[in-house]
C-alpha atoms as a PDB file:
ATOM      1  CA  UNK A   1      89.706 296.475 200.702  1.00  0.00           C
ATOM      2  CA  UNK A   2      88.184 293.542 198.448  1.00  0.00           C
ATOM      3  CA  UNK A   3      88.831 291.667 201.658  1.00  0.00           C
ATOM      4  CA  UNK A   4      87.052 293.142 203.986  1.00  0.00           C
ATOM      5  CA  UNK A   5      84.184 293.499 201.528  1.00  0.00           C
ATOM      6  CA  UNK A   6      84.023 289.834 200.666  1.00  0.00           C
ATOM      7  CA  UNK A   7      84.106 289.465 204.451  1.00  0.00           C
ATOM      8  CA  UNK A   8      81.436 291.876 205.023  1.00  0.00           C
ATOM      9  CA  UNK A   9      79.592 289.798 202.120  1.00  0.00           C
ATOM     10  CA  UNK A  10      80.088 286.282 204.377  1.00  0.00           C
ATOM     11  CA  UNK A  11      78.453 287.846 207.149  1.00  0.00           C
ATOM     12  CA  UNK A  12      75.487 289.711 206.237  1.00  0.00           C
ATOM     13  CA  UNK A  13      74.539 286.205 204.225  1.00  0.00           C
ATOM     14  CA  UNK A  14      75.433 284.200 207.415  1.00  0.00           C
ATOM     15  CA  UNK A  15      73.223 286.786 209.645  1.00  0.00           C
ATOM     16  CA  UNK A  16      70.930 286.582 206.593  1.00  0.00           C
ATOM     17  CA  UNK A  17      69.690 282.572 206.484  1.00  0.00           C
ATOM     18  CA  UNK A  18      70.213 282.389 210.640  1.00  0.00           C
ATOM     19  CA  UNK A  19      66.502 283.551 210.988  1.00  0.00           C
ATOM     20  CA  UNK A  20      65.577 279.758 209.758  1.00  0.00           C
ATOM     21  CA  UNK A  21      68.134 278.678 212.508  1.00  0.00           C
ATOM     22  CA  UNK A  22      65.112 277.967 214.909  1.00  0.00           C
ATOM     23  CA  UNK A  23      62.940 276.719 211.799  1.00  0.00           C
ATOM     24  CA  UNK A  24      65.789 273.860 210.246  1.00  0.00           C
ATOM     25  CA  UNK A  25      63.603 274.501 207.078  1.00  0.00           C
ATOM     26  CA  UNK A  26      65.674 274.102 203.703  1.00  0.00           C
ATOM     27  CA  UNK A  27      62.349 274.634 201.845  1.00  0.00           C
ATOM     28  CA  UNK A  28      61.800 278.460 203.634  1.00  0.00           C
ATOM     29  CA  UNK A  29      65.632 278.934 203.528  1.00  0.00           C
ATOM     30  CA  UNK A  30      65.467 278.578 199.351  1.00  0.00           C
ATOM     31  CA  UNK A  31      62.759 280.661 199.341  1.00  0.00           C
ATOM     32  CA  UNK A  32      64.088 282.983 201.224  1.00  0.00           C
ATOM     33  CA  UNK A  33      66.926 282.976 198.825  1.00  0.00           C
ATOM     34  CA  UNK A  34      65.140 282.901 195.484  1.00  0.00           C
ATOM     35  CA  UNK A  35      62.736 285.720 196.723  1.00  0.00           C
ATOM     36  CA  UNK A  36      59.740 283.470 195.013  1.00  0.00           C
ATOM     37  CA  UNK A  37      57.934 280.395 196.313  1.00  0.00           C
ATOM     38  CA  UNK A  38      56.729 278.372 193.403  1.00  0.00           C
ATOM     39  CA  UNK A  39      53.300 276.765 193.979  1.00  0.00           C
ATOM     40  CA  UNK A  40      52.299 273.635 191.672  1.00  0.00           C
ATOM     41  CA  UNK A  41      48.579 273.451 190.068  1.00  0.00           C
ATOM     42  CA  UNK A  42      45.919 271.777 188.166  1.00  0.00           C
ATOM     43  CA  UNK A  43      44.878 273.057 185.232  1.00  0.00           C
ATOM     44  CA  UNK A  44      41.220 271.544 185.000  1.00  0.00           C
ATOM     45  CA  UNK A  45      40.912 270.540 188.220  1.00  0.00           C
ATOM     46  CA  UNK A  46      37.637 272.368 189.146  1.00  0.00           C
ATOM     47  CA  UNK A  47      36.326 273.390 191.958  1.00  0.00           C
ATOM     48  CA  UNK A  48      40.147 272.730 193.384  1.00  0.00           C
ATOM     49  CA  UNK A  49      42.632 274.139 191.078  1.00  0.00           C
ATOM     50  CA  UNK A  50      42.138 275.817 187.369  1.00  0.00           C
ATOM     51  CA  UNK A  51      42.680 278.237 185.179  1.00  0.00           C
ATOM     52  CA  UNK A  52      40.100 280.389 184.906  1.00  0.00           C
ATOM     53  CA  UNK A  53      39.034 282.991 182.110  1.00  0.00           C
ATOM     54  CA  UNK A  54      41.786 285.500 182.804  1.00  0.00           C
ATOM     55  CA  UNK A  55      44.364 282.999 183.202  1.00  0.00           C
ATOM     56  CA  UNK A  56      44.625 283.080 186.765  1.00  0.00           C
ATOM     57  CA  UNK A  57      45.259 279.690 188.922  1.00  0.00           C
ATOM     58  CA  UNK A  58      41.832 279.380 191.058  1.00  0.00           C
ATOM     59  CA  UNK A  59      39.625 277.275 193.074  1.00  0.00           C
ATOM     60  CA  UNK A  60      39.719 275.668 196.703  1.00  0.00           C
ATOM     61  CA  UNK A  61      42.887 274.261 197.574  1.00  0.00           C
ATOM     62  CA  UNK A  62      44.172 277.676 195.732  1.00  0.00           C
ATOM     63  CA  UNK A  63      42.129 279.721 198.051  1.00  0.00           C
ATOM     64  CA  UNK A  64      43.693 277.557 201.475  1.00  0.00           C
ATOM     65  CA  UNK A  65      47.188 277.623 199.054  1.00  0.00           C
ATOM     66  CA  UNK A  66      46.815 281.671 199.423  1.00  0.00           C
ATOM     67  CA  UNK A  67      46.359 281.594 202.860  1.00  0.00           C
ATOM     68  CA  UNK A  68      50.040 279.598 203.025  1.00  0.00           C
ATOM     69  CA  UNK A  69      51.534 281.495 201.133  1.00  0.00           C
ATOM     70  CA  UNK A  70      50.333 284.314 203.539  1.00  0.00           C
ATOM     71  CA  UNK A  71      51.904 282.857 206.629  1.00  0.00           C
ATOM     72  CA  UNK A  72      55.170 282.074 204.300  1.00  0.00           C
ATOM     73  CA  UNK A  73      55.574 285.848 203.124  1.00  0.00           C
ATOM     74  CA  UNK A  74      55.013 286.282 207.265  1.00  0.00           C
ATOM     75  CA  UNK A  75      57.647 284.191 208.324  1.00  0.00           C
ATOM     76  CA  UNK A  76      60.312 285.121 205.799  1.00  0.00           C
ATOM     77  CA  UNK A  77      59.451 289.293 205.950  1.00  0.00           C
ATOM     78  CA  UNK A  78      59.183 289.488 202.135  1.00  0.00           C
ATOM     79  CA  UNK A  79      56.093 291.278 201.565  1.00  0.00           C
ATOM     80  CA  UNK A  80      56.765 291.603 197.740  1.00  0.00           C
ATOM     81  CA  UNK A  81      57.561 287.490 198.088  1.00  0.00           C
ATOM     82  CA  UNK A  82      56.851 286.613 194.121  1.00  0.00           C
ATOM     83  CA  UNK A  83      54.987 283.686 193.656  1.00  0.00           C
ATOM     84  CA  UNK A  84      55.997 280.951 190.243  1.00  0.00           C
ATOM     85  CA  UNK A  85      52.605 279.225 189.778  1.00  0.00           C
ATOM     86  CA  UNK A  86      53.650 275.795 187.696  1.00  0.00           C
ATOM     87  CA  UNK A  87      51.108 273.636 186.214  1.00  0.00           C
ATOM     88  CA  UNK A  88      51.243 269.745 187.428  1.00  0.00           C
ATOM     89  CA  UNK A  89      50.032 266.271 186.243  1.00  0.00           C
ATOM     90  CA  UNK A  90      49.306 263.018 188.022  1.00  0.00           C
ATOM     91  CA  UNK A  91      52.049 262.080 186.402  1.00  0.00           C
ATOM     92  CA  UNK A  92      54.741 264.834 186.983  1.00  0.00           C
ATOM     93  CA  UNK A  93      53.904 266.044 190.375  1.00  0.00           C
ATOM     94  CA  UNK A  94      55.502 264.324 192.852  1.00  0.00           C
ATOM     95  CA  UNK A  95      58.553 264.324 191.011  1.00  0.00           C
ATOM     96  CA  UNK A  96      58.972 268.225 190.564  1.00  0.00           C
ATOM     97  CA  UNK A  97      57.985 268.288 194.318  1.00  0.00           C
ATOM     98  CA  UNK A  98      61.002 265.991 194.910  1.00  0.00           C
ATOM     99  CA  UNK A  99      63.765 268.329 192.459  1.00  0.00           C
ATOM    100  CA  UNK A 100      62.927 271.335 194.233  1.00  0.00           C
ATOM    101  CA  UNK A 101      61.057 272.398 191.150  1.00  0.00           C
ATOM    102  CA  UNK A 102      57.856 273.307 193.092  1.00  0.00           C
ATOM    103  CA  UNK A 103      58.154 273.898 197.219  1.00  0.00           C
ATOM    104  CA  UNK A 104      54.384 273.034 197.810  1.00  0.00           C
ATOM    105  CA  UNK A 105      52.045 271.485 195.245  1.00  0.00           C
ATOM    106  CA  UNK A 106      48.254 272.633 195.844  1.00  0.00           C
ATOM    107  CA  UNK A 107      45.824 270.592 193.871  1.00  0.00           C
ATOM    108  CA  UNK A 108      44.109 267.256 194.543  1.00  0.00           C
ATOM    109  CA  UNK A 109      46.331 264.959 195.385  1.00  0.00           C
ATOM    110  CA  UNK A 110      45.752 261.886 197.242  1.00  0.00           C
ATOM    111  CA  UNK A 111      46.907 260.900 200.453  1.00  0.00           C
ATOM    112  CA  UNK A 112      48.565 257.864 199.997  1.00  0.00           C
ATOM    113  CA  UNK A 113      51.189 255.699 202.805  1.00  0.00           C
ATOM    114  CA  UNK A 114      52.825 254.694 199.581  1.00  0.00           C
ATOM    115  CA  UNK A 115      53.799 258.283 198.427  1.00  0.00           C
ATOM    116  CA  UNK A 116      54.864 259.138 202.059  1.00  0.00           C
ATOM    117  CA  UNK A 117      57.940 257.428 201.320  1.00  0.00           C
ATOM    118  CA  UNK A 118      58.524 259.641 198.292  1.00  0.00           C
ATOM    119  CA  UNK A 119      56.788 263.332 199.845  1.00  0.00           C
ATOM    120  CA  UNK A 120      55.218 264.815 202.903  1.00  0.00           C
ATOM    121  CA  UNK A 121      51.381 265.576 203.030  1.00  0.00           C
ATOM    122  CA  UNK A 122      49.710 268.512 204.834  1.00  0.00           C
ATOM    123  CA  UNK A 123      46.985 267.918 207.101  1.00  0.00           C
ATOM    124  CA  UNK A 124      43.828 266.483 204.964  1.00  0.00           C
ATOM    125  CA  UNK A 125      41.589 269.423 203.641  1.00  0.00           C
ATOM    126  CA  UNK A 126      38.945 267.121 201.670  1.00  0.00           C
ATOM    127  CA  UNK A 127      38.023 264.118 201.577  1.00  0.00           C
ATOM    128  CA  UNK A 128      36.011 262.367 198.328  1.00  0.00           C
ATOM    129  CA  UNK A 129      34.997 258.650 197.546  1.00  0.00           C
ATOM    130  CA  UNK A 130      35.349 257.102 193.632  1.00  0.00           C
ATOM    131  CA  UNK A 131      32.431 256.836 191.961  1.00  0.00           C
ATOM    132  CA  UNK A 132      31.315 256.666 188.113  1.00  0.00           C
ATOM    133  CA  UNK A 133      30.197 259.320 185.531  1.00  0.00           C
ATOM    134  CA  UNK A 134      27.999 258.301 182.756  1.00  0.00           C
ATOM    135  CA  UNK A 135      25.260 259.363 181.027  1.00  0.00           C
ATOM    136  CA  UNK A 136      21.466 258.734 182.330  1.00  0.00           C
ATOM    137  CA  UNK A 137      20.813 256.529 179.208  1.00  0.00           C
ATOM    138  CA  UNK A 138      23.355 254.513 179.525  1.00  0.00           C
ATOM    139  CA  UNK A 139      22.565 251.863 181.420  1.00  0.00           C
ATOM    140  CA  UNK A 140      25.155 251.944 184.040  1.00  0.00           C
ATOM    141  CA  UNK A 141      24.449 252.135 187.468  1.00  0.00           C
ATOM    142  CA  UNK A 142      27.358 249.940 189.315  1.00  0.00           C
ATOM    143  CA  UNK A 143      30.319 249.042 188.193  1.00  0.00           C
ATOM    144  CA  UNK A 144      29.757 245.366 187.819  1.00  0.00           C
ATOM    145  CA  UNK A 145      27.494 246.846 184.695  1.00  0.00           C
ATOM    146  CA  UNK A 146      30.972 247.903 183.222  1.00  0.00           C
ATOM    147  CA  UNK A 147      32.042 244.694 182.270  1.00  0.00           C
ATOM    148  CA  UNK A 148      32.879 244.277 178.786  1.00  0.00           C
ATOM    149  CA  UNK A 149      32.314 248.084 178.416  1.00  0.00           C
ATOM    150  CA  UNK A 150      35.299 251.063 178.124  1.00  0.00           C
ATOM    151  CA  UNK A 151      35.670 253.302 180.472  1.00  0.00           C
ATOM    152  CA  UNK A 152      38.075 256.238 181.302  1.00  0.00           C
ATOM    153  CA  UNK A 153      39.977 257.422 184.457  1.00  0.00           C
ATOM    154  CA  UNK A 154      42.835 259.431 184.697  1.00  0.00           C
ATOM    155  CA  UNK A 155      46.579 258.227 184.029  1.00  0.00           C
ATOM    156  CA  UNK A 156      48.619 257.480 187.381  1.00  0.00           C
ATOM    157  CA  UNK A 157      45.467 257.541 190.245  1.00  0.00           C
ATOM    158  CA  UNK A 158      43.869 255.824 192.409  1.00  0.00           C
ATOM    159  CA  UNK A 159      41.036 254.925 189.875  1.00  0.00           C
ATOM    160  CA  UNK A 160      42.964 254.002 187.500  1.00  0.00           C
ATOM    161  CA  UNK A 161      44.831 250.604 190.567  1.00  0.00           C
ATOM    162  CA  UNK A 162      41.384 249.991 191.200  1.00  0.00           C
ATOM    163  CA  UNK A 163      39.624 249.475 187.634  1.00  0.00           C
ATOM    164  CA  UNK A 164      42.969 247.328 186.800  1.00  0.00           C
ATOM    165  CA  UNK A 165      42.790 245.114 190.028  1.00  0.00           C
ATOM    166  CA  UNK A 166      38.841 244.879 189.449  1.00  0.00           C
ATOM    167  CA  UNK A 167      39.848 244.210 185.940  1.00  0.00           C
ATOM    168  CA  UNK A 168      41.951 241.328 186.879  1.00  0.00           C
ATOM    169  CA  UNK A 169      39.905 239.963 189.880  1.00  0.00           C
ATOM    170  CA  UNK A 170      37.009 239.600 188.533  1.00  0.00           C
ATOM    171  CA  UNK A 171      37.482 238.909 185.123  1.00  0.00           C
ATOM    172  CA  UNK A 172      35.428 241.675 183.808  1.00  0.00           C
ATOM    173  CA  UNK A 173      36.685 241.927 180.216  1.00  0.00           C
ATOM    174  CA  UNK A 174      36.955 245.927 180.228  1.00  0.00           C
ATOM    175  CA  UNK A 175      38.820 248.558 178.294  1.00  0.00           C
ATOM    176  CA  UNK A 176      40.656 250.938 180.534  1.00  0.00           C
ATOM    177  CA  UNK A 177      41.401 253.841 178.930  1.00  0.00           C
ATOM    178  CA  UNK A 178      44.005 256.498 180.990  1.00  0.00           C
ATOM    179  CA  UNK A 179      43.379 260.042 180.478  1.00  0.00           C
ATOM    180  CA  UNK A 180      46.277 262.517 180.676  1.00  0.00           C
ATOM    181  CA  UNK A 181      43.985 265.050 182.536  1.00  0.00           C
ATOM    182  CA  UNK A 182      40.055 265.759 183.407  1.00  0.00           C
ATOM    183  CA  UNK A 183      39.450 267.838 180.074  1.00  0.00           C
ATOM    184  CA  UNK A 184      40.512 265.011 178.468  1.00  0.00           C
ATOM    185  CA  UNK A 185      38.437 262.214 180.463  1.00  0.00           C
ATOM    186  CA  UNK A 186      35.537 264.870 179.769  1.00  0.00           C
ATOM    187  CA  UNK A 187      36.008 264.281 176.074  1.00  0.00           C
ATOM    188  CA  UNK A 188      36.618 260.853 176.084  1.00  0.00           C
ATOM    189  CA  UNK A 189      33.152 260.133 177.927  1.00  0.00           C
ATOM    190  CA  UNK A 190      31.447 262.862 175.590  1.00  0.00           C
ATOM    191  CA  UNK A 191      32.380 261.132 172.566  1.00  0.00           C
ATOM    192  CA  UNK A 192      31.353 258.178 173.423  1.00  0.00           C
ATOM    193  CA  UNK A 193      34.070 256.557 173.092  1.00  0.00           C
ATOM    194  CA  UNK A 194      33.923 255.354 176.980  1.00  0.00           C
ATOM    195  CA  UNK A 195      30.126 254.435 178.482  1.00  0.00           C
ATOM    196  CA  UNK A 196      31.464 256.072 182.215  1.00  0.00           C
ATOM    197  CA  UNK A 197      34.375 258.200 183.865  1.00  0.00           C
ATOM    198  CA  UNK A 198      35.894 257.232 187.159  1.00  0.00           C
ATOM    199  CA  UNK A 199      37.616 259.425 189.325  1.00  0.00           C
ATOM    200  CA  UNK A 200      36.973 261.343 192.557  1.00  0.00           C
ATOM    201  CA  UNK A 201      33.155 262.260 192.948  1.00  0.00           C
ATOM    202  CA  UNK A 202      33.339 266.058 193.439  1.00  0.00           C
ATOM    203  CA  UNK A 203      35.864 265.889 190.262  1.00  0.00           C
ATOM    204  CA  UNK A 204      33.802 264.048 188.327  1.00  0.00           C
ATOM    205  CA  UNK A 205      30.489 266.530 189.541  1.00  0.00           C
ATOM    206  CA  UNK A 206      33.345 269.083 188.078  1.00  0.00           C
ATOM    207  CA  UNK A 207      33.552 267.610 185.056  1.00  0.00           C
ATOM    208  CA  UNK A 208      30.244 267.335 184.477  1.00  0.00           C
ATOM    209  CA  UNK A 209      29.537 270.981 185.003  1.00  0.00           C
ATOM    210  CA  UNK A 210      32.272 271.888 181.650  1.00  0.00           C
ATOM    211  CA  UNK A 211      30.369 269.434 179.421  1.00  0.00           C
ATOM    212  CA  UNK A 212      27.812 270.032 177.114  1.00  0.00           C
ATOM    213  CA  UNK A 213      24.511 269.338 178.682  1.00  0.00           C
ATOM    214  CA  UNK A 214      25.436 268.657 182.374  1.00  0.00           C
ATOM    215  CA  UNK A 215      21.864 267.562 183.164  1.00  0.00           C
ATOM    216  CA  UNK A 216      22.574 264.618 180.399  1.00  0.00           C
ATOM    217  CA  UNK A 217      25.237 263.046 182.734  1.00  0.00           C
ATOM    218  CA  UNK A 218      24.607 261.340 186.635  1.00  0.00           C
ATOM    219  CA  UNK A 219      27.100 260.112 189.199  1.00  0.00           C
ATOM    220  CA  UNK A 220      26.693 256.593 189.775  1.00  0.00           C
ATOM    221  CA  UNK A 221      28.053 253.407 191.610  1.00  0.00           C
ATOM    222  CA  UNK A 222      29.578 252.347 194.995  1.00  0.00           C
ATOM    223  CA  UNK A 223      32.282 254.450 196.120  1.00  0.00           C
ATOM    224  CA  UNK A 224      35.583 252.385 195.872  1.00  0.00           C
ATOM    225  CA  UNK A 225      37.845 254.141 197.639  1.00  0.00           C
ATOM    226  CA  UNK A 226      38.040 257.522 200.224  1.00  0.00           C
ATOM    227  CA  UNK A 227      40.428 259.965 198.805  1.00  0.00           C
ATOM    228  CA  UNK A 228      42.410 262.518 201.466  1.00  0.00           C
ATOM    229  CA  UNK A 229      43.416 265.429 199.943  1.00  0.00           C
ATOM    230  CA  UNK A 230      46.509 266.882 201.440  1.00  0.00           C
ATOM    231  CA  UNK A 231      49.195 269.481 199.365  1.00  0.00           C
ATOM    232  CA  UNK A 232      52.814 267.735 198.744  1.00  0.00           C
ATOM    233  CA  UNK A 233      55.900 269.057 200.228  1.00  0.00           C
ATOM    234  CA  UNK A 234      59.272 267.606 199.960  1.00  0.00           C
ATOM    235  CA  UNK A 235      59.898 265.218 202.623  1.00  0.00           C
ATOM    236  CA  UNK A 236      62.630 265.436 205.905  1.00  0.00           C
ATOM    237  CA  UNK A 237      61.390 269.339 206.363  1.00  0.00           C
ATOM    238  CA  UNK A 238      59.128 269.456 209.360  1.00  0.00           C
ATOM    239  CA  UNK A 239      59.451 273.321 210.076  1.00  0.00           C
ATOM    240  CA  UNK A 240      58.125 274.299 206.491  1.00  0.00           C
ATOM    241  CA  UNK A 241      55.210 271.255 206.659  1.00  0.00           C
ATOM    242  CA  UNK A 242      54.449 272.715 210.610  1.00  0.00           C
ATOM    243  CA  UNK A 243      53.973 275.884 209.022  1.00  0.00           C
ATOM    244  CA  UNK A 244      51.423 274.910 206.237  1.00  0.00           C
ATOM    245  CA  UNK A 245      49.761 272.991 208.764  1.00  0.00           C
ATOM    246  CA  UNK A 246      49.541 275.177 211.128  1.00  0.00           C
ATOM    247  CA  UNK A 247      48.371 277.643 208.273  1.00  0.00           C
ATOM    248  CA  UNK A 248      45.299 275.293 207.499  1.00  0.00           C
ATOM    249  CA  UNK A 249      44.422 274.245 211.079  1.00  0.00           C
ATOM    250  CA  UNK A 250      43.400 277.393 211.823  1.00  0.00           C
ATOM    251  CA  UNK A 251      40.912 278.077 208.588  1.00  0.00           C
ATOM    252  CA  UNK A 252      39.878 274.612 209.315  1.00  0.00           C
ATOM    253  CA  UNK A 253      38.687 275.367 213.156  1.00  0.00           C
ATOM    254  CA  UNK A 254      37.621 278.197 212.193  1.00  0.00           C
ATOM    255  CA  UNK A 255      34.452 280.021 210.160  1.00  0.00           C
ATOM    256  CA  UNK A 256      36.792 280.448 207.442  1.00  0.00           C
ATOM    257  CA  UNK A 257      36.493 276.884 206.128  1.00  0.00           C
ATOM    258  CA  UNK A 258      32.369 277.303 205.640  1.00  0.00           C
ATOM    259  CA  UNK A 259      32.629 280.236 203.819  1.00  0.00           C
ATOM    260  CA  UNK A 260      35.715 278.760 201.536  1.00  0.00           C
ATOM    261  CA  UNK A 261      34.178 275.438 200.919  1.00  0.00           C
ATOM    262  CA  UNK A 262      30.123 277.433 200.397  1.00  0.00           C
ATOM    263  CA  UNK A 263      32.090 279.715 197.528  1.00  0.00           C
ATOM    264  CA  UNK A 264      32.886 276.685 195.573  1.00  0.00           C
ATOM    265  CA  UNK A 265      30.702 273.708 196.161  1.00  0.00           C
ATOM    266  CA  UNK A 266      27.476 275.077 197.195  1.00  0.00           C
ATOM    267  CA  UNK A 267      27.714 278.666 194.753  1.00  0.00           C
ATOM    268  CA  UNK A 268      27.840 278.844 190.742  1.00  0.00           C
ATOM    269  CA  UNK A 269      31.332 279.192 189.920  1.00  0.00           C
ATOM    270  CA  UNK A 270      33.407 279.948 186.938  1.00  0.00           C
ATOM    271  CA  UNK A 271      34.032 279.522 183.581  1.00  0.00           C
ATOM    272  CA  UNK A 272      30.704 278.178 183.460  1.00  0.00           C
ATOM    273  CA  UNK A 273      28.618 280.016 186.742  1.00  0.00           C
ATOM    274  CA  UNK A 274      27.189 275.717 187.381  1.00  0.00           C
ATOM    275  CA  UNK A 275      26.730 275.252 191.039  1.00  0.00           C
ATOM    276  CA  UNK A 276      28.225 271.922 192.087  1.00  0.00           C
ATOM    277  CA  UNK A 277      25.698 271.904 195.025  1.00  0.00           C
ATOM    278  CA  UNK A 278      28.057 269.556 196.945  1.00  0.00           C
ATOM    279  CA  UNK A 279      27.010 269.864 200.419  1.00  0.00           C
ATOM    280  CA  UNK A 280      29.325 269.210 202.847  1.00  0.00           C
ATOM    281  CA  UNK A 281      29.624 265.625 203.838  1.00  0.00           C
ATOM    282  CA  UNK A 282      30.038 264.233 208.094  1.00  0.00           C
ATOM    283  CA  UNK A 283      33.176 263.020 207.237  1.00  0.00           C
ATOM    284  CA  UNK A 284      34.494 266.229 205.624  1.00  0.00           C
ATOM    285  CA  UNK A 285      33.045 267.979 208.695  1.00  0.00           C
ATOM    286  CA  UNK A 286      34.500 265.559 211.208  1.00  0.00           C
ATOM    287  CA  UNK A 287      38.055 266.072 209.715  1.00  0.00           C
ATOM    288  CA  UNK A 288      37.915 269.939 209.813  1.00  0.00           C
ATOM    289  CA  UNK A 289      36.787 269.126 213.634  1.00  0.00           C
ATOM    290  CA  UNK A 290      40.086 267.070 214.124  1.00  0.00           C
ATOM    291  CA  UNK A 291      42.577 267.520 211.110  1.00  0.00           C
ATOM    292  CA  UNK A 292      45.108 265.048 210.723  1.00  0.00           C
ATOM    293  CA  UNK A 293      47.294 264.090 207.843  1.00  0.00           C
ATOM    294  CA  UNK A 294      46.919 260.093 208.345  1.00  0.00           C
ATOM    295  CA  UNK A 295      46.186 258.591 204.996  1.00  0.00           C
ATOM    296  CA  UNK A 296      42.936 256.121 204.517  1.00  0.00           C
ATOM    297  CA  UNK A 297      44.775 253.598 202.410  1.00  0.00           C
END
């Protein structure tokens, strides 16, 4: 009798994980399995992804995030599919995409060929230049007015190559210092102990909306660098990336995407009801017209 149950057992789980026959995808197969999809955020990345007065994960990539996690709950029948939300660093969060620890990180991660070797990006759903954040009175208004001077960026970026190869090429003389995280660039520039802030522009226009007196502060410079923004996936799993793609190409050609990206860039929003008034730029809108996942670098 234990036989034939054990049996039974074998096939029900065979019949079971052969609805991702047609898909190949590991990634929908373990969630599947685990009955939970586990979603990697920011926590002070706003607009993008924070935690907001209640504790809840919020902002624009979690609002597209939802709308995969939709279309996963779709494709694997689990309407009651639970959902781990795990916070993320720069520095942590392509690894934990790699171990399996998240299936899909949704934050603000850069596009980059370099990381394609280590994950897989979604199609681009923003796109930002680097720029500076400093105060009005503080003389800076480029960043060849940073040399000799400290300034901040955040630990394992973009920013953070480009001030140390400016750094090096051109002799300038400053102090880099890396931030684990925006809240604690934010203090780092509020303190005074750094005369500027670089990072991604809408970040930074973030970050200026939690300080003190926002109106104190001004985004300066020549943007360095475009930024992509795509959500990591673990690479070799084309079904489960075709699916979030798929998921985002439609908001994206689509009136969706207006009133997602007018909610949080062009609206007060939370914990502090600021309005980034961030209108959209021609690039952002030429993307959404064609979306693509190719990175800039």
């Amino acid at each position: 009798m234990r036989h034939h149950t054990l049996l039974a057992a074998a096939v029900f789980a065979a019949v079971s994980t052969s609805a991702f026959a047609d898909d190949a995808s590991p990634t929908l197969a373990k969630i599947q399995s685990a009955g939970l999809i586990a979603i990697g955020h920011r926590e002070t990345s706003i607009p993008f992804s924070y935690m907001d007065a209640n504790n809840q994960v919020v902002g624009f990539s979690q609002d597209l995030c939802n709308k995969v996690i939709d279309a996963v709950r779709a494709r694997t029948h689990q309407a009651d599919l639970k959902v781990r939300f795990i916070p993320v660093t720069s520095q942590n969060r392509i690894a934990l995409v790699q171990n399996g620890t998240v299936d899909i990180e949704c934050g603000v991660t850069t596009n980059l060929k370099a990381r394609q070797a280590q994950v897989a990006f979604s199609d681009t759903f923003f796109v930002a230049t680097t720029r500076l954040l400093t105060r009005k009175d503080s003389g800076i208004k480029d960043f060849a007015d940073l040399a000799g001077k400290t300034v901040v960026t955040n630990q394992g970026t973009t920013s953070e190559r480009i001030l140390r190869k400016m750094n090096e090429e051109k002799k300038m003389n400053m102090q880099i210092i890396s931030a684990k995280d925006y809240g604690e660039g934010r203090l780092t520039l509020e303190t005074g102990r750094a005369v500027a802030y670089m990072m991604d522009d809408v970040l930074l226009a973030g970050t200026r909306s939690l300080s003190a007196n926002p109106s104190d502060y001004v985004l300066v410079g020549t943007p360095q660098s475009s930024e992509a923004y795509g959500f990591m996936m673990r690479r070799e799993d084309p079904a489960f990336k075709k699916l979030v793609d798929d998921t985002l190409v439609q908001i994206m050609k689509s009136d969706d995407i207006k009133t997602m990206y007018s909610k949080w860039f062009l609206k007060p929003v939370p914990p502090k009801n600021v309005n980034f008034d961030f209108p959209m730029s021609e690039a952002l809108q030429k993307l959404y017209a064609n979306p693509t996942d190719t990175a800039f670098d």
